[in-house]
N, C-alpha and C. Protein backbone atom coordinates (compact mmCIF):
# COMPACT_ATOMS: atom_id res chain seq x y z
N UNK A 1 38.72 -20.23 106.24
CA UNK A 1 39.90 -20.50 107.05
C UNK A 1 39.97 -21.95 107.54
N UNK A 2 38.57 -22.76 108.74
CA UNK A 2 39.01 -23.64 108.65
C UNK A 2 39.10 -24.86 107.41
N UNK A 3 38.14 -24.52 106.39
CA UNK A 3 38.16 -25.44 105.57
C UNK A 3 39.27 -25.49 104.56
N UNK A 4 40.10 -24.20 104.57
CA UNK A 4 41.56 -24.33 103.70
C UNK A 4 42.48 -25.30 105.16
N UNK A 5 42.52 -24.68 106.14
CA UNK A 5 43.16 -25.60 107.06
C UNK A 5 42.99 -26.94 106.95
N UNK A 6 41.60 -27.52 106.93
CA UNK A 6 41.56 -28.94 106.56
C UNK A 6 42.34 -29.51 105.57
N UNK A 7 42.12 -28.72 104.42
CA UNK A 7 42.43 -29.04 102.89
C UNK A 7 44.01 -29.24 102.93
N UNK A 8 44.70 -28.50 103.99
CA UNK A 8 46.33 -28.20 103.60
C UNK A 8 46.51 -29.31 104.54
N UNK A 9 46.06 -29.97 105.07
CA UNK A 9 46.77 -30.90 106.18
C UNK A 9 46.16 -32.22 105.99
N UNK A 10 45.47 -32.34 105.15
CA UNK A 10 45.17 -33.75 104.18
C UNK A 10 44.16 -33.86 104.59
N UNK A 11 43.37 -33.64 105.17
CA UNK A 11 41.98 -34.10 105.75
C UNK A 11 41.13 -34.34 104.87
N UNK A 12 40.79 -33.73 104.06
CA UNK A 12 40.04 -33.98 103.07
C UNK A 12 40.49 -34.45 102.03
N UNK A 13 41.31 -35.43 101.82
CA UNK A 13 41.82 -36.15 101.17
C UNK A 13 41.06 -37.17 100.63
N UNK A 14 40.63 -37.89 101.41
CA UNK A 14 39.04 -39.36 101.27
C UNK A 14 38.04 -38.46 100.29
N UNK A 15 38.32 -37.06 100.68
CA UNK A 15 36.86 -36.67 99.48
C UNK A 15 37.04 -36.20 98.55
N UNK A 16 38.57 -35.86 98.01
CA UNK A 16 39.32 -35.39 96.94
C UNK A 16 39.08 -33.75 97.38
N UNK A 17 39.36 -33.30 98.88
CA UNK A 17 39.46 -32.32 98.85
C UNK A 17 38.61 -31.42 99.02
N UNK A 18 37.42 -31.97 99.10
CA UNK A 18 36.50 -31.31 99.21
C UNK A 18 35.45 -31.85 100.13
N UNK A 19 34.16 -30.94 100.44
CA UNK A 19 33.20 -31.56 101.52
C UNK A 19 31.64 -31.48 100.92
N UNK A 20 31.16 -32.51 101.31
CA UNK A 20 30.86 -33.26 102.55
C UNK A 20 31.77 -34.60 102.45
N UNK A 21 32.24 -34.91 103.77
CA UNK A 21 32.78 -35.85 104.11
C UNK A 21 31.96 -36.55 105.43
N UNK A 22 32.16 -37.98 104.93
CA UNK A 22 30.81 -38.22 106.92
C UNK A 22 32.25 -39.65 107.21
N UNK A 23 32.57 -39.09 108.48
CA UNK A 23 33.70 -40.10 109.38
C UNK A 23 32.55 -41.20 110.28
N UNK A 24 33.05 -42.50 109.78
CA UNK A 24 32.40 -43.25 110.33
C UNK A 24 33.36 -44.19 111.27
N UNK A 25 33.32 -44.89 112.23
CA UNK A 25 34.53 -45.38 112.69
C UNK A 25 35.87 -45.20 112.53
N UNK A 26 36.30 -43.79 111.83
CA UNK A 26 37.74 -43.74 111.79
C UNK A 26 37.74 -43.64 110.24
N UNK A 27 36.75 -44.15 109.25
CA UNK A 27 36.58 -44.48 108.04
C UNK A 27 35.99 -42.81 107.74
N UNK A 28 36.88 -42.45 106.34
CA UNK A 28 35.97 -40.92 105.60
C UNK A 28 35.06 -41.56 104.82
N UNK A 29 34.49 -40.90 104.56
CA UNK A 29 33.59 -41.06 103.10
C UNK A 29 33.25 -39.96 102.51
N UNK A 30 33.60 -39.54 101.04
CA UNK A 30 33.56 -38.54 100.48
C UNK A 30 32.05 -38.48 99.50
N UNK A 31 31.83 -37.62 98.89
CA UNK A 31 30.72 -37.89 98.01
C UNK A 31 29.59 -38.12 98.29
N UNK A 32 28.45 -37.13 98.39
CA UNK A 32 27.01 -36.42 99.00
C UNK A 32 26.09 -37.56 98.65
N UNK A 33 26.52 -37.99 97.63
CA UNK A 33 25.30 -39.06 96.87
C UNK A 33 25.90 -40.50 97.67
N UNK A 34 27.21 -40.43 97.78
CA UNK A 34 27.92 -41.85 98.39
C UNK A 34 27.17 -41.84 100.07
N UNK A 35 27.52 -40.89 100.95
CA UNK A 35 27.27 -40.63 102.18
C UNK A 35 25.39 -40.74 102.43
N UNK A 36 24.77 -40.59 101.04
CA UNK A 36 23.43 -40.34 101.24
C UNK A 36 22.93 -42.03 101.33
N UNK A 37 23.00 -42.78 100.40
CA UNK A 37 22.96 -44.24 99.98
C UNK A 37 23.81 -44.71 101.56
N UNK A 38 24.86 -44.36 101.83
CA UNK A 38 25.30 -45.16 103.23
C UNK A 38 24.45 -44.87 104.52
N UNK A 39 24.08 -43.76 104.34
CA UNK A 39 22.71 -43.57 105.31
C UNK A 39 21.68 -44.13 105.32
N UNK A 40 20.98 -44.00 104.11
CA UNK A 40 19.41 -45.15 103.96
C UNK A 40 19.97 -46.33 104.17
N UNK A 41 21.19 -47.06 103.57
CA UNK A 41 21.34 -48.29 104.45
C UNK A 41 21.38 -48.60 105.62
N UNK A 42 22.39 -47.82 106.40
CA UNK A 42 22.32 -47.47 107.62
C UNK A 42 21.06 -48.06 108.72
N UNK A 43 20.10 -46.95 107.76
CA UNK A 43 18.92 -46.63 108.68
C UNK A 43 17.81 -47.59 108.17
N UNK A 44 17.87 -48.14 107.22
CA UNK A 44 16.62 -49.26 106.55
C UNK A 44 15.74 -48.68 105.48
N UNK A 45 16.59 -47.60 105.30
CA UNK A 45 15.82 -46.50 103.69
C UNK A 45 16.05 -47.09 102.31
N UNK A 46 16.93 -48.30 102.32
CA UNK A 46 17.37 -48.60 100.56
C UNK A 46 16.16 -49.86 100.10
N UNK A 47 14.91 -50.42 100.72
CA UNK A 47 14.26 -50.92 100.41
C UNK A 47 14.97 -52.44 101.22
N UNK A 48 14.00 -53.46 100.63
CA UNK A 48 13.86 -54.58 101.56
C UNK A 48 15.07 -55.68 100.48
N UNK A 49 15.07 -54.69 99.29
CA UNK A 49 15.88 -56.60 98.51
C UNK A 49 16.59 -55.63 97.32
N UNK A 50 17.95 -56.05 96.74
CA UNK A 50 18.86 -55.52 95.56
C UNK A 50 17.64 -55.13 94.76
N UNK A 51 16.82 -55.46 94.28
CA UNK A 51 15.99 -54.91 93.19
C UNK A 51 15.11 -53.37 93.88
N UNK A 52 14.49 -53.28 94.92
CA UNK A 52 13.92 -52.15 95.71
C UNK A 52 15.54 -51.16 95.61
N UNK A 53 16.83 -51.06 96.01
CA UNK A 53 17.47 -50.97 96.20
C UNK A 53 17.99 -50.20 94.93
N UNK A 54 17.65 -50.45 93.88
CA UNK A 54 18.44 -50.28 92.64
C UNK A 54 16.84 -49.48 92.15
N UNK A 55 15.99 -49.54 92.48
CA UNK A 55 14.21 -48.90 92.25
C UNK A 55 15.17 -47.33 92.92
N UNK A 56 15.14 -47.25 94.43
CA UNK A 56 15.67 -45.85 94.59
C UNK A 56 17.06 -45.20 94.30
N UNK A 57 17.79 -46.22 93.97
CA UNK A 57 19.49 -45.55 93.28
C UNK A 57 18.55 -44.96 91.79
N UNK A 58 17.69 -45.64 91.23
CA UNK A 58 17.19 -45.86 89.51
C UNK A 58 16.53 -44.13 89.89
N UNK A 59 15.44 -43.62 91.02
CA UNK A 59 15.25 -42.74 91.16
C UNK A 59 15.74 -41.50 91.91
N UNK A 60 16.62 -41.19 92.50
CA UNK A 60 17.80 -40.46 92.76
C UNK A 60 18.31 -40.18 91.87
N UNK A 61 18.84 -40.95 90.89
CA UNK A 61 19.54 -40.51 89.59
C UNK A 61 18.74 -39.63 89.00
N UNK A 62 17.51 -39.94 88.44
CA UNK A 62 16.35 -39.62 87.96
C UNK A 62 16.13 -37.92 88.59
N UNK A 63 16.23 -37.84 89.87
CA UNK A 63 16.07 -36.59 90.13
C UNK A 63 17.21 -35.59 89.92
N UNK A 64 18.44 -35.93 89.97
CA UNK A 64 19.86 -35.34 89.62
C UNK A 64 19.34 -35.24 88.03
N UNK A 65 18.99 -36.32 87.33
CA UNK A 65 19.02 -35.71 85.81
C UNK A 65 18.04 -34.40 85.94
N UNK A 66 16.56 -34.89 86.49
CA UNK A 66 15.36 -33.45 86.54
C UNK A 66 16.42 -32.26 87.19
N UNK A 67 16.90 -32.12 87.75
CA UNK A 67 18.05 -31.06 88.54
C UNK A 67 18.92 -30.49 87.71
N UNK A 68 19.65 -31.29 87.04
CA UNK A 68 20.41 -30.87 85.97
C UNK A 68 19.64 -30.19 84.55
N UNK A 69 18.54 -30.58 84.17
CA UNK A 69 17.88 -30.05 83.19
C UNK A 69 17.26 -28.71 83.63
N UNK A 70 16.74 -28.83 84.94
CA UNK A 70 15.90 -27.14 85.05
C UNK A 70 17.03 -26.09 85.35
N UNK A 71 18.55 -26.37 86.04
CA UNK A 71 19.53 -25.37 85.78
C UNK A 71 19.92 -25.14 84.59
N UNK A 72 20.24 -25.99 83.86
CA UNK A 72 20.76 -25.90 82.14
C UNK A 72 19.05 -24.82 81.62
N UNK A 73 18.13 -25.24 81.51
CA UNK A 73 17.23 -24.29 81.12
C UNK A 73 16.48 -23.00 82.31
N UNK A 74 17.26 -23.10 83.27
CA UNK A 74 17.18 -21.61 83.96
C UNK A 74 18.30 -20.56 83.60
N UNK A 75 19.34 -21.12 82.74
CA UNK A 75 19.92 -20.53 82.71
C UNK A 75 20.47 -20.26 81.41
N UNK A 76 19.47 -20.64 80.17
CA UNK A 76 19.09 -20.46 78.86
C UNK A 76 18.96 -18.53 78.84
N UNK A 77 19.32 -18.24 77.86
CA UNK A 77 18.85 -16.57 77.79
C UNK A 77 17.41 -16.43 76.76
N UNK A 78 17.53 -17.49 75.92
CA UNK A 78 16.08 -17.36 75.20
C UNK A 78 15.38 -18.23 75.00
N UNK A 79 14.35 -18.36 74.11
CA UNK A 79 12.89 -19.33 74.52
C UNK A 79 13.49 -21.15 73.51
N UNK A 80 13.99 -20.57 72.36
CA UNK A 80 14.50 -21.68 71.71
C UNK A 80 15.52 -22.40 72.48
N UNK A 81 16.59 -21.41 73.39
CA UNK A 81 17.60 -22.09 74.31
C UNK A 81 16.85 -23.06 75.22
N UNK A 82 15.61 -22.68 75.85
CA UNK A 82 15.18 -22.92 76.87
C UNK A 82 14.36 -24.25 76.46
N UNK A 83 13.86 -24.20 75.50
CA UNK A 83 13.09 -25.46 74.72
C UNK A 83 14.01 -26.66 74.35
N UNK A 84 15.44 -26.33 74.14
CA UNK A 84 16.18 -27.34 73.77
C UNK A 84 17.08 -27.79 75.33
N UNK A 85 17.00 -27.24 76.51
CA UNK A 85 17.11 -27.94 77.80
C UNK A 85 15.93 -28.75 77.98
């Protein structure tokens, strides 16, 4: 209920509609991975220099791919399916 309410009255518009959204000064921000990276900056989590910086974007990705491979092969029905995830 409230999250169709949001949806019909534009609110979630900044996130294409969907959530998580994180309001920062008046500013949305849509996108879990976007809102996550604006946080470690935030807070002093993205490393000390563009290269450290691009080390944990390089591994984040890295774990979304490991994430994406063990659902694709959890959800294989047989052993050859499961070998080729």
């Amino acid at each position: 209920p409230e999250f169709d309410a949001a949806k019909a009255s534009g609110e979630l518009a900044a996130s294409l509609g969907k959530l998580p959204y994180l309001e920062v000064d008046g500013v949305k921000i849509g996108q879990s991975k976007a809102i996550e990276r604006f946080i470690a900056r935030e807070f002093g989590l993205m490393g000390s220099s563009p290269v450290e910086a691009a080390q944990i974007d390089q591994l984040c990705e890295t774990i979304i791919d490991f994430k994406a491979a063990y659902n694709k092969a959890k959800g294989a029905s047989d052993a050859a399916e499961k070998e080729a995830a």
